[in-house]
Protein backbone atom coordinates (compact mmCIF):
# COMPACT_ATOMS: atom_id res chain seq x y z
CA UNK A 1 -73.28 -70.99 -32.62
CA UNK A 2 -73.83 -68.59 -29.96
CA UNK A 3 -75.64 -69.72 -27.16
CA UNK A 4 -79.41 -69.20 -25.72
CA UNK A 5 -79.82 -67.17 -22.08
CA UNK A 6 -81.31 -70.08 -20.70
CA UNK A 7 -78.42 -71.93 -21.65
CA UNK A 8 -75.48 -69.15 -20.70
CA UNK A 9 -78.08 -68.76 -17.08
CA UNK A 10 -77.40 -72.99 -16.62
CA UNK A 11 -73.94 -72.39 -16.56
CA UNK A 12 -73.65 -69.91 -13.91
CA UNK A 13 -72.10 -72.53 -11.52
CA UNK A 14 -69.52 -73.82 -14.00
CA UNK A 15 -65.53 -73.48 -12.83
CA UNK A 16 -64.61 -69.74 -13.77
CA UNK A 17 -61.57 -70.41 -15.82
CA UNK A 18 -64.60 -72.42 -18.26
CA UNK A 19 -66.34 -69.26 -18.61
CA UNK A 20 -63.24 -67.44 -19.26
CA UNK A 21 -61.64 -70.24 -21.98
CA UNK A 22 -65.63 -70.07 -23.64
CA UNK A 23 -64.90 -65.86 -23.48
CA UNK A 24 -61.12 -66.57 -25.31
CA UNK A 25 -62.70 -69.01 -28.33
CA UNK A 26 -65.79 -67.11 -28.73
CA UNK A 27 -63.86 -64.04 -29.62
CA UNK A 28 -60.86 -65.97 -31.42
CA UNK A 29 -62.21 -68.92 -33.62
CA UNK A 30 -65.26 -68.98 -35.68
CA UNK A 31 -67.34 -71.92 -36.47
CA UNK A 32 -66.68 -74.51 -37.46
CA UNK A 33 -65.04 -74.44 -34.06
CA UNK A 34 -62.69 -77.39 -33.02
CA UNK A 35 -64.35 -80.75 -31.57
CA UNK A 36 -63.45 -80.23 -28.10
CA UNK A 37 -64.64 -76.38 -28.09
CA UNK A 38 -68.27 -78.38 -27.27
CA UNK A 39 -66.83 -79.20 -23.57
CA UNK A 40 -66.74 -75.46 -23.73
CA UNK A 41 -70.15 -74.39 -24.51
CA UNK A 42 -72.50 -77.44 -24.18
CA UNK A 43 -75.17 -75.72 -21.66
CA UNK A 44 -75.12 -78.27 -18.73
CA UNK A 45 -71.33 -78.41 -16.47
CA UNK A 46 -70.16 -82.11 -16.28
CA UNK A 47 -70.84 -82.48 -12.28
CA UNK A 48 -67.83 -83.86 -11.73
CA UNK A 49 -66.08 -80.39 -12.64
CA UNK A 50 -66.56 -78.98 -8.90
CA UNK A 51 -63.70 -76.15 -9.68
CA UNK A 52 -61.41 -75.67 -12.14
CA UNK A 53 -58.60 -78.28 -11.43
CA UNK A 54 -60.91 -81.13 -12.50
CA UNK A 55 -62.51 -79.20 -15.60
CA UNK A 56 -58.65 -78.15 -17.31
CA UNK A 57 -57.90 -81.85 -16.22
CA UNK A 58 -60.64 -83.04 -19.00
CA UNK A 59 -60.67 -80.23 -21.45
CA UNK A 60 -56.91 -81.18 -21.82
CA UNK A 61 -56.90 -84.29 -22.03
CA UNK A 62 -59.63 -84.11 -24.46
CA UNK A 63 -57.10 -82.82 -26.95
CA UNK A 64 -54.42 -85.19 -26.11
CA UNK A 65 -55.93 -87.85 -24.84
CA UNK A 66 -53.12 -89.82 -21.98
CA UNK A 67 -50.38 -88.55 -23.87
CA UNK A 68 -50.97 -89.90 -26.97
CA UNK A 69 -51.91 -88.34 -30.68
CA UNK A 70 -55.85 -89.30 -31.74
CA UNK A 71 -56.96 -88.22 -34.83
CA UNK A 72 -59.08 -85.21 -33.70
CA UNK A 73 -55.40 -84.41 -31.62
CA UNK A 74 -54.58 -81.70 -34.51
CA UNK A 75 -58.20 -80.07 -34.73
CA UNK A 76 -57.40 -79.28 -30.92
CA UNK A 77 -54.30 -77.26 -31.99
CA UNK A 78 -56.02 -74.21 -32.61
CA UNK A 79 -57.57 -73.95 -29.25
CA UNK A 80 -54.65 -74.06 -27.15
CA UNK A 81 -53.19 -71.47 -29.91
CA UNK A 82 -55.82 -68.96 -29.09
CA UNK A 83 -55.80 -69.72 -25.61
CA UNK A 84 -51.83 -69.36 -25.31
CA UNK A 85 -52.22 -66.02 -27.05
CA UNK A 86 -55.13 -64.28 -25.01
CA UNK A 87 -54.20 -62.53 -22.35
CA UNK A 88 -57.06 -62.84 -20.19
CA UNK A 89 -56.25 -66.34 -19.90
CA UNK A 90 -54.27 -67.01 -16.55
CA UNK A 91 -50.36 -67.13 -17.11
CA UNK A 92 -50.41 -70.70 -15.51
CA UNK A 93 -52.99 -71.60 -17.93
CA UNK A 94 -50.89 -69.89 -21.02
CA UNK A 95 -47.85 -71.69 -19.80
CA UNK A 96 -49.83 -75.04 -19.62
CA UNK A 97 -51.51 -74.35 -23.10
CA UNK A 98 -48.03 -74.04 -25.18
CA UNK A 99 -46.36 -76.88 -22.70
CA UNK A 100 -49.44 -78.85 -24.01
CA UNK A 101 -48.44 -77.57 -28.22
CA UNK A 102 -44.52 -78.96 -26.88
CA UNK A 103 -46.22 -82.30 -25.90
CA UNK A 104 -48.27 -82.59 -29.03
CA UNK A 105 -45.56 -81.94 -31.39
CA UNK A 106 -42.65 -84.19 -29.82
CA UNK A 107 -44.91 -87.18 -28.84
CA UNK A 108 -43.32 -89.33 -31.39
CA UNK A 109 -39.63 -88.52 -30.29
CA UNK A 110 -40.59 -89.06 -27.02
CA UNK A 111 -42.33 -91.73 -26.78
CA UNK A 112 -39.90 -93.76 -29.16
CA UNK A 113 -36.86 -92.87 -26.88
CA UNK A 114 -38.92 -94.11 -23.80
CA UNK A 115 -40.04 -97.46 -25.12
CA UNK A 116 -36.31 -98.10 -27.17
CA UNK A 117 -36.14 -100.67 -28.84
CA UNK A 118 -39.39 -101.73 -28.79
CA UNK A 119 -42.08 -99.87 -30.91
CA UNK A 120 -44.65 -97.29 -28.82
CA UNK A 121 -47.71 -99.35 -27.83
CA UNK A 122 -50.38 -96.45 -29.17
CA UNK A 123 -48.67 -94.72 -31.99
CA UNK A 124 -50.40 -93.14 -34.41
CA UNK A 125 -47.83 -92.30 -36.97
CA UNK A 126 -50.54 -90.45 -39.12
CA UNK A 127 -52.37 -88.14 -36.06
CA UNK A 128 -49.03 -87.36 -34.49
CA UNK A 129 -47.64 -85.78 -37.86
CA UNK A 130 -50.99 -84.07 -38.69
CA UNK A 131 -51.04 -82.80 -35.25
CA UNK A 132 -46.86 -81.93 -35.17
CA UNK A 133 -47.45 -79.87 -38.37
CA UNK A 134 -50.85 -77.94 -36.78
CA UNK A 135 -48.66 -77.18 -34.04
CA UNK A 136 -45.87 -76.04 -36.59
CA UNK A 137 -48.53 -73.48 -38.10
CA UNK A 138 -49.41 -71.89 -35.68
CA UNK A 139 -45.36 -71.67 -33.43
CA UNK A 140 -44.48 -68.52 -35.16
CA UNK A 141 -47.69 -66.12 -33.72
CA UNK A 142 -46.92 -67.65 -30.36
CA UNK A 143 -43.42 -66.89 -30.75
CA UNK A 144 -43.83 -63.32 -31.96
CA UNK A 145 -45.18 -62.73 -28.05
CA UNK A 146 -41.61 -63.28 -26.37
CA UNK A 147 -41.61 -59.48 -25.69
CA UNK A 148 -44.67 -58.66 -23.65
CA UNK A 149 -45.13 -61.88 -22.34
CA UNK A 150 -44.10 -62.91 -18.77
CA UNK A 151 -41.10 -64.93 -17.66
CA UNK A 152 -42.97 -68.02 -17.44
CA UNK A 153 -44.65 -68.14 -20.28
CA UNK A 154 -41.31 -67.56 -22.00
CA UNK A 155 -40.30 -70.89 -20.64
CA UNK A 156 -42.59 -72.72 -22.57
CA UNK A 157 -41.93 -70.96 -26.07
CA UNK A 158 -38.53 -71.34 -25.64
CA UNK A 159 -39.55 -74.91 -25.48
CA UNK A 160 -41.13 -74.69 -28.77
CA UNK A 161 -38.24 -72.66 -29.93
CA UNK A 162 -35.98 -75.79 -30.17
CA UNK A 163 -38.53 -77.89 -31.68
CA UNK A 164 -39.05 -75.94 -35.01
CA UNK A 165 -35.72 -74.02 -35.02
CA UNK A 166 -35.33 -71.77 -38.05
CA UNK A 167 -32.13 -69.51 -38.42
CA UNK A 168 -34.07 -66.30 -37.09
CA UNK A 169 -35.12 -67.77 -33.40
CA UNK A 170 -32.58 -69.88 -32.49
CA UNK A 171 -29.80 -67.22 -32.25
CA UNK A 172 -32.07 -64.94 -30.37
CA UNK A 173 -32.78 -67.72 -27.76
CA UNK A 174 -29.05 -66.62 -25.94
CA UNK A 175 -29.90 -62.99 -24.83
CA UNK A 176 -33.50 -64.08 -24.42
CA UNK A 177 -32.71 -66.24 -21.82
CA UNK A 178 -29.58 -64.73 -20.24
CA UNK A 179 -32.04 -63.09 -17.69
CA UNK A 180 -33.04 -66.93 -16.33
CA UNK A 181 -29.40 -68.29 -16.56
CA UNK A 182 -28.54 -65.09 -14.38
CA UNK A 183 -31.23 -65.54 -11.83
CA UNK A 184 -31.50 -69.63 -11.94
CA UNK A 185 -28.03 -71.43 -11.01
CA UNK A 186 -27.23 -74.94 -11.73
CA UNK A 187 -29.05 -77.59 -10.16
CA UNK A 188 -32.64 -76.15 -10.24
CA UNK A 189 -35.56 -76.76 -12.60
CA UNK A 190 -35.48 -73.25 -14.41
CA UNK A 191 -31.65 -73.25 -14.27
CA UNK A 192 -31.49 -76.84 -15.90
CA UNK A 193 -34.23 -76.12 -18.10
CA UNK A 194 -32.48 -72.71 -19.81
CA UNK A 195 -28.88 -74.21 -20.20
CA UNK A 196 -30.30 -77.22 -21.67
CA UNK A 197 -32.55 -75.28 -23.91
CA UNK A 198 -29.36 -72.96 -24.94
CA UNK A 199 -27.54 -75.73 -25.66
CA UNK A 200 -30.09 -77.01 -28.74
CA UNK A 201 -30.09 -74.19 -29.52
CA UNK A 202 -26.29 -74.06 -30.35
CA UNK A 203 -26.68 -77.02 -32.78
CA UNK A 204 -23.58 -78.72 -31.95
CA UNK A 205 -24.51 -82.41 -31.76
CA UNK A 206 -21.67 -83.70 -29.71
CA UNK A 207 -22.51 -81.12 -27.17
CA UNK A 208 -26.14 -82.29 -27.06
CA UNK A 209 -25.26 -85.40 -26.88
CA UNK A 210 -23.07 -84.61 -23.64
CA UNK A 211 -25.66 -82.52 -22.45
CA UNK A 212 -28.28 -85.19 -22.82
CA UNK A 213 -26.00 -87.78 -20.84
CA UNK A 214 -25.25 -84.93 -18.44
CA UNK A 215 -28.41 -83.93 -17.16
CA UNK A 216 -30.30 -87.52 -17.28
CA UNK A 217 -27.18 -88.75 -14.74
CA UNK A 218 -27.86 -86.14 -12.58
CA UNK A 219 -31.49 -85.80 -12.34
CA UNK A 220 -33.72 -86.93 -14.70
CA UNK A 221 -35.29 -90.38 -15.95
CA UNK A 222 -32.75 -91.84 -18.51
CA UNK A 223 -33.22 -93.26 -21.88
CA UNK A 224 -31.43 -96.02 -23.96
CA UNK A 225 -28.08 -95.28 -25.28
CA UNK A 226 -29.38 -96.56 -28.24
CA UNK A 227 -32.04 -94.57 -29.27
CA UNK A 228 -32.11 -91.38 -31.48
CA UNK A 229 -30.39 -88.65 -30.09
CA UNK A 230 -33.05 -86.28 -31.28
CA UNK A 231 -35.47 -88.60 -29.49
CA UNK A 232 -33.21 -88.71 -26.44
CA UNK A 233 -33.12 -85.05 -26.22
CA UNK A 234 -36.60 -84.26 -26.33
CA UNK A 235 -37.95 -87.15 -23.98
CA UNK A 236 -35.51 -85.63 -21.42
CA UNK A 237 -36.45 -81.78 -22.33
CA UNK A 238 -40.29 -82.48 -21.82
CA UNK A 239 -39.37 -84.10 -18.41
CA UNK A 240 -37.82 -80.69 -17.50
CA UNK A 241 -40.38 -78.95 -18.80
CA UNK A 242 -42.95 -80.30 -17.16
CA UNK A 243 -40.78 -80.51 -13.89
CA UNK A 244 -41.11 -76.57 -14.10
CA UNK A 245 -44.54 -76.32 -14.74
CA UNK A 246 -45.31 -78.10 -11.23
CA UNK A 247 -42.87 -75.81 -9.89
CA UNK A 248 -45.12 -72.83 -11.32
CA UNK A 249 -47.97 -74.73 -9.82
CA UNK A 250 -46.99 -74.52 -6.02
CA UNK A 251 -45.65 -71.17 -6.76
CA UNK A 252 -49.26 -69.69 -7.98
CA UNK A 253 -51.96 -72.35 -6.92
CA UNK A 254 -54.98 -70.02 -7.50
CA UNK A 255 -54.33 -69.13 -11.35
């Protein structure tokens, strides 16, 4: 539903990357839009969304809400899609838009090898597969980008990468990412980040296993010994992850 002049004139003090995420799903997704596409084009600006750190702070975590699948979590899936693959969205904000697709579809890995033995407090076993397989869907159009989009954004889908591995990305994750093991030694976030990734990405379990009880000894929050490797391995990937995605944060604070 498009909206009045009156309406679009009300809005004029809104945070600017609003205006430009309303721009991105106006052009992208046609109605019946999404659930939380309303934060988007409702015609009065929550006033608590004086710029744009406090607006992305609730539009995201309108689509997954504290970390945790909801059953709307899945309908969201298509936003951050379009979002991720418009490029007049910010690369910080493209970055944090897959990042959010890598949370969404590993939340029940992650969360089980966090609370082992004991069951997650808030799962949802039926949102968080609904939402895993809407992220699925929509992985190999995002992927499909690696060429023109820019190193950091290639961070994040290489995240995804690993997730839902199929026999055509995995292998071409090694020459994709020999530019960041070049650049990024040992030790730092990107440099951790890319060996770990090209290690999944291998598919050598006793490897990943050592790589898993590598990394957490050396930097990272641990997990039980006990839990699922696979579990394991993604609670301590999404810690990197996100580990680089502050980085990216300092790095560019305006985008």
């Amino acid at each position: 539903m498009s909206m009045r002049t009156s309406d679009r004139n009300s809005l004029s003090d809104e945070p600017p990357i609003r205006r430009v995420f309303r721009d991105v799903i106006t052009d992208r997704l046609t109605d019946p839009r999404p659930p939380q596409a309303a934060m988007l084009f409702q015609s009065s600006a929550d006033p608590s969304w004086t710029d744009d750190r406090f607006f992305l702070g609730d539009f995201y975590n309108g689509i997954l809400h504290q970390d945790t699948c909801q059953p709307h979590t899945a309908d969201g899936v298509p936003l951050l899609a379009a979002l991720a693959f418009d490029d007049r969205v910010p690369p910080q904000q493209r970055f944090r838009a897959i990042s959010l697709l890598f949370s969404i579809a590993t939340v029940a890995d992650r969360h089980l090898a966090d609370c082992w033995p004991d069951t997650p407090r808030y799962a949802d076993p039926g949102s968080e597969d609904r939402a895993r397989e809407a992220v699925r869907s929509c992985t190999p159009d995002l992927l499909a980008r690696w060429a023109p989009e820019c190193p950091a954004v290639r961070l994040a889908l290489a995240g995804l990468a690993v997730v839902f591995p199929t026999a055509r990305t995995l292998p071409a994750l090694t020459p994709r990412l020999q530019g960041f093991v070049e650049q990024h030694p040992r030790g730092t976030d990107i440099g951790d980040y890319v060996r770990f990734i090209l290690v999944l990405a291998a598919g050598n379990d006793d490897q990943t296993l050592a790589a898993v009880e590598s990394f957490t000894a050396a930097y990272w929050r641990g997990t039980s010994r006990g839990a699922p490797t696979p579990a394991r391995t993604l609670h301590l990937l999404g810690q990197i992850l996100n580990r680089v995605g502050m980085g990216l944060t300092r790095s560019h604070p305006g985008e």
